[in-house]
C-alpha atoms as a PDB file:
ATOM      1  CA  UNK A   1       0.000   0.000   0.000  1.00  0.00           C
ATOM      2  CA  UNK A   2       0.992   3.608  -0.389  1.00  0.00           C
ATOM      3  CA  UNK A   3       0.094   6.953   0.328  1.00  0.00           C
ATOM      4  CA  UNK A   4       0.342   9.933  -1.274  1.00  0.00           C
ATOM      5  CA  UNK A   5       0.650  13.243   1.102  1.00  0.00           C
ATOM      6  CA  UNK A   6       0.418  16.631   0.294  1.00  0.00           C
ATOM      7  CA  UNK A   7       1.556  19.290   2.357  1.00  0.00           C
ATOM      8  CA  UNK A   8       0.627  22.690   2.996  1.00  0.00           C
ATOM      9  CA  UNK A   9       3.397  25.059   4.313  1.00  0.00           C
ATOM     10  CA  UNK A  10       2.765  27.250   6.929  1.00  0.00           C
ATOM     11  CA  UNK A  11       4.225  30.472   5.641  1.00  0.00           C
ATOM     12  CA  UNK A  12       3.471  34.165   7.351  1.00  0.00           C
ATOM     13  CA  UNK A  13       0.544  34.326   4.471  1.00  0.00           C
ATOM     14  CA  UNK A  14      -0.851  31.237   4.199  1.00  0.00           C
ATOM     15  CA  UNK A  15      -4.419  30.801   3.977  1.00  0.00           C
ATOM     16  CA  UNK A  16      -6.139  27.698   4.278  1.00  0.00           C
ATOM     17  CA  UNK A  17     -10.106  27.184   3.815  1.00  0.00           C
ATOM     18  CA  UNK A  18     -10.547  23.632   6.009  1.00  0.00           C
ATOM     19  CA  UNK A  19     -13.993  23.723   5.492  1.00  0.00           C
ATOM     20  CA  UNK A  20     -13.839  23.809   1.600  1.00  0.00           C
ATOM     21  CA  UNK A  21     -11.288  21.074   1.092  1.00  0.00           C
ATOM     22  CA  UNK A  22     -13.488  19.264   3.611  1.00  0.00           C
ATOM     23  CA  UNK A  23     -16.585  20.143   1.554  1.00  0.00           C
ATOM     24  CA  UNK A  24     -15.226  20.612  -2.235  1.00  0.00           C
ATOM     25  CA  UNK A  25     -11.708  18.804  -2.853  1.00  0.00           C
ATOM     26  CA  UNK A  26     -12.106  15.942  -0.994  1.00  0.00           C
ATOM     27  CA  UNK A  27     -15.563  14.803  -2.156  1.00  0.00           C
ATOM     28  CA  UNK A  28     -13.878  15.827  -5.928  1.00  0.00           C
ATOM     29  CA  UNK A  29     -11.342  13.699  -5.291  1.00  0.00           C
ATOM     30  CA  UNK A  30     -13.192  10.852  -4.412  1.00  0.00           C
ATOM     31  CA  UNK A  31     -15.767  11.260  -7.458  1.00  0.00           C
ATOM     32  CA  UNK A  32     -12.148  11.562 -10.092  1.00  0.00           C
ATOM     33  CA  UNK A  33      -9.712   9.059  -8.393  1.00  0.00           C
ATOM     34  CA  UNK A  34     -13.073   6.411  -7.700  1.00  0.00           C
ATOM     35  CA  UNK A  35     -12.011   2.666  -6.109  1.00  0.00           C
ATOM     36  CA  UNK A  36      -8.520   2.921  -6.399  1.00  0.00           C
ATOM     37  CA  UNK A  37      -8.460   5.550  -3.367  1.00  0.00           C
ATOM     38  CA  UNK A  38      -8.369   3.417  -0.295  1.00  0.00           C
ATOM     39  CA  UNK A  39      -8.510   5.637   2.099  1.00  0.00           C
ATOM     40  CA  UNK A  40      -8.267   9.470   2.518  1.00  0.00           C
ATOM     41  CA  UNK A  41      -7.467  11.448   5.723  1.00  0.00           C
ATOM     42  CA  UNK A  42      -6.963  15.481   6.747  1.00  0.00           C
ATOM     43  CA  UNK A  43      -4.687  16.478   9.081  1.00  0.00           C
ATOM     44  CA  UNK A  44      -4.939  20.851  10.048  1.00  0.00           C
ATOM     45  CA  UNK A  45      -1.355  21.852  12.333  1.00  0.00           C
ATOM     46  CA  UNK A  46      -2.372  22.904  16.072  1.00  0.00           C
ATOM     47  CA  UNK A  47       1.426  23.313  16.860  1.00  0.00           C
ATOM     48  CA  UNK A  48       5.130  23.174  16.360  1.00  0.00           C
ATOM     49  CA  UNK A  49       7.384  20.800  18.627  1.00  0.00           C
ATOM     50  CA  UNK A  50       6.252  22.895  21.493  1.00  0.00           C
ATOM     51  CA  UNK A  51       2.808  24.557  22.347  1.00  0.00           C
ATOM     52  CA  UNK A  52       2.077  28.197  20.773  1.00  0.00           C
ATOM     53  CA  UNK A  53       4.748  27.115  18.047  1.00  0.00           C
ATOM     54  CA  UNK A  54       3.345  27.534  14.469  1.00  0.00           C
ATOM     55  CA  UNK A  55       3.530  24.069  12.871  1.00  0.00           C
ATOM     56  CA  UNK A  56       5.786  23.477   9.756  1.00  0.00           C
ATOM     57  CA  UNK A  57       1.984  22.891   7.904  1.00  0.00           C
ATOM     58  CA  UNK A  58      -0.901  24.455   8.140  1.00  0.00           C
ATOM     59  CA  UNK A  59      -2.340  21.296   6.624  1.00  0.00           C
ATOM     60  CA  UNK A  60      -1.961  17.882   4.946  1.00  0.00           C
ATOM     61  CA  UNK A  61      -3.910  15.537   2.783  1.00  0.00           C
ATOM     62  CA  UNK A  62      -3.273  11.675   2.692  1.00  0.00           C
ATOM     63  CA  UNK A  63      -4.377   9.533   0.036  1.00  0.00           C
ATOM     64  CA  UNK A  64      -3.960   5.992  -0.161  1.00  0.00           C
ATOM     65  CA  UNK A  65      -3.693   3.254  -2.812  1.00  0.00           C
ATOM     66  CA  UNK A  66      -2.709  -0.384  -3.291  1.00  0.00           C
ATOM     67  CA  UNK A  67       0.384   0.905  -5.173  1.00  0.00           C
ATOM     68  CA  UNK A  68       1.672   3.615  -7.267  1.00  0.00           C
ATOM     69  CA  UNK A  69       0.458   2.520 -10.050  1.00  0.00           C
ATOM     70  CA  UNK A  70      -3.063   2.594  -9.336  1.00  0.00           C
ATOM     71  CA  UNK A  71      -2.674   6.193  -8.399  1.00  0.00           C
ATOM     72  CA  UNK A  72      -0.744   6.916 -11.083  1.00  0.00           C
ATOM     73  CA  UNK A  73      -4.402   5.289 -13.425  1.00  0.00           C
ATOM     74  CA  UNK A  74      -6.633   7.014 -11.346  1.00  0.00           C
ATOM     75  CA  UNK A  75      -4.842  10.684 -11.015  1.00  0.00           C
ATOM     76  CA  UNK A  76      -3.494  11.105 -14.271  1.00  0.00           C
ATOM     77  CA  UNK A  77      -6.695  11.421 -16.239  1.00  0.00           C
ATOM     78  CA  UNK A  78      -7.946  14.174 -13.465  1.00  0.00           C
ATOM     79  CA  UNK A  79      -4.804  16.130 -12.646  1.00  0.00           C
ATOM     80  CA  UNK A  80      -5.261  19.328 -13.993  1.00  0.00           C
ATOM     81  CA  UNK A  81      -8.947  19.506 -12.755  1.00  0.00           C
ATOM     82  CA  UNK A  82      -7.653  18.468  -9.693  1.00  0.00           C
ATOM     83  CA  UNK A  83      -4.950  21.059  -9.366  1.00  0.00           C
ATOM     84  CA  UNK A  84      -6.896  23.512 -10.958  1.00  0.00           C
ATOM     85  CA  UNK A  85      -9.131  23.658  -7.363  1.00  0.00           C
ATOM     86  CA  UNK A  86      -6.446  24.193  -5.060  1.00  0.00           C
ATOM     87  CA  UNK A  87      -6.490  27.779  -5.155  1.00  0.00           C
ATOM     88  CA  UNK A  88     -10.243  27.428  -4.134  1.00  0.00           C
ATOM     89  CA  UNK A  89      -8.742  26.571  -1.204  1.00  0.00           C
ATOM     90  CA  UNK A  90      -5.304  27.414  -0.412  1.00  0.00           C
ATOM     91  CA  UNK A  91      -2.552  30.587  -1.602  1.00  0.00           C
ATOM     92  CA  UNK A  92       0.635  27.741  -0.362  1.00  0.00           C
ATOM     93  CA  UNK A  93       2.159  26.099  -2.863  1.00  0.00           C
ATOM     94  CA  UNK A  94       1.681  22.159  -2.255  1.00  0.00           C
ATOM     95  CA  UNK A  95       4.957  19.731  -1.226  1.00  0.00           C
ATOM     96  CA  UNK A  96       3.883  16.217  -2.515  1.00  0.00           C
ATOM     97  CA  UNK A  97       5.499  13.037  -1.237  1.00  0.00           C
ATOM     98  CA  UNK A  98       4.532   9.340  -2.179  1.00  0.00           C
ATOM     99  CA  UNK A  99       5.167   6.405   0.577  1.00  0.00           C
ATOM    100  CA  UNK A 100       4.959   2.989   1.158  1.00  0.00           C
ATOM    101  CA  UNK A 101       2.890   1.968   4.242  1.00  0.00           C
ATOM    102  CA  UNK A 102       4.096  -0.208   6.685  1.00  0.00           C
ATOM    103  CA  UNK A 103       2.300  -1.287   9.749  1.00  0.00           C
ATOM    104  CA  UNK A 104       4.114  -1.867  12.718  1.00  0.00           C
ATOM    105  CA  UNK A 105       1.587  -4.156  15.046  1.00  0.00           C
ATOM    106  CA  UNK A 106      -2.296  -5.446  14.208  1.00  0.00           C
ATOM    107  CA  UNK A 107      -4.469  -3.609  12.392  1.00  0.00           C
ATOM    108  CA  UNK A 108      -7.653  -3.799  10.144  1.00  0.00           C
ATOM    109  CA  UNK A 109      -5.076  -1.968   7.210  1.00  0.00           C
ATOM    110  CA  UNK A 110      -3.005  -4.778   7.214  1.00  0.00           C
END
């Protein structure tokens, strides 16, 4: 399994609309990218390393897939449409990173 994140720096400017990715992007995603996403999950930065630290991103998206080919089938096709809505949402420029999953004790993922 893999996951694809995408990360949203937390710069001095950066504005991020939680409730429209929640509302917009993610339920667009899900209608382009169809069986082959797994799984998706938001995370929104409370914090740095220490409390009342700004955190390195003011948000995160995780997508996951049985490997990077199937994302590769199911994003391709979509991608500009897809990145074409980010500025609905968002002024930072997105930090993309692909990973393989590994579970480390029991889970229902595994």
């Amino acid at each position: 399994m893999i996951k694809v994140s995408v990360y949203y720096p937390n710069d001095d400017d950066t504005e991020f609309d939680v409730q429209y990715y929640q509302q917009q992007h993610l339920p667009l995603l899900r209608s382009k990218l169809g069986d082959f996403l797994l799984d998706d999950v938001i995370e929104v930065g409370i914090c740095g390393a220490h409390t009342g630290e700004k955190p390195a991103f003011v948000a995160a998206g995780h997508l996951y897939f049985e490997s990077v080919e199937s994302f590769q089938k199911a994003f391709a096709p979509h991608m500009k449409q897809i990145q074409s809505d980010i500025p609905n949402y968002t002024n930072a420029r997105p930090l993309l990173q692909v990973s393989e999953v590994f579970y480390t004790r029991e889970s229902s993922h595994a």
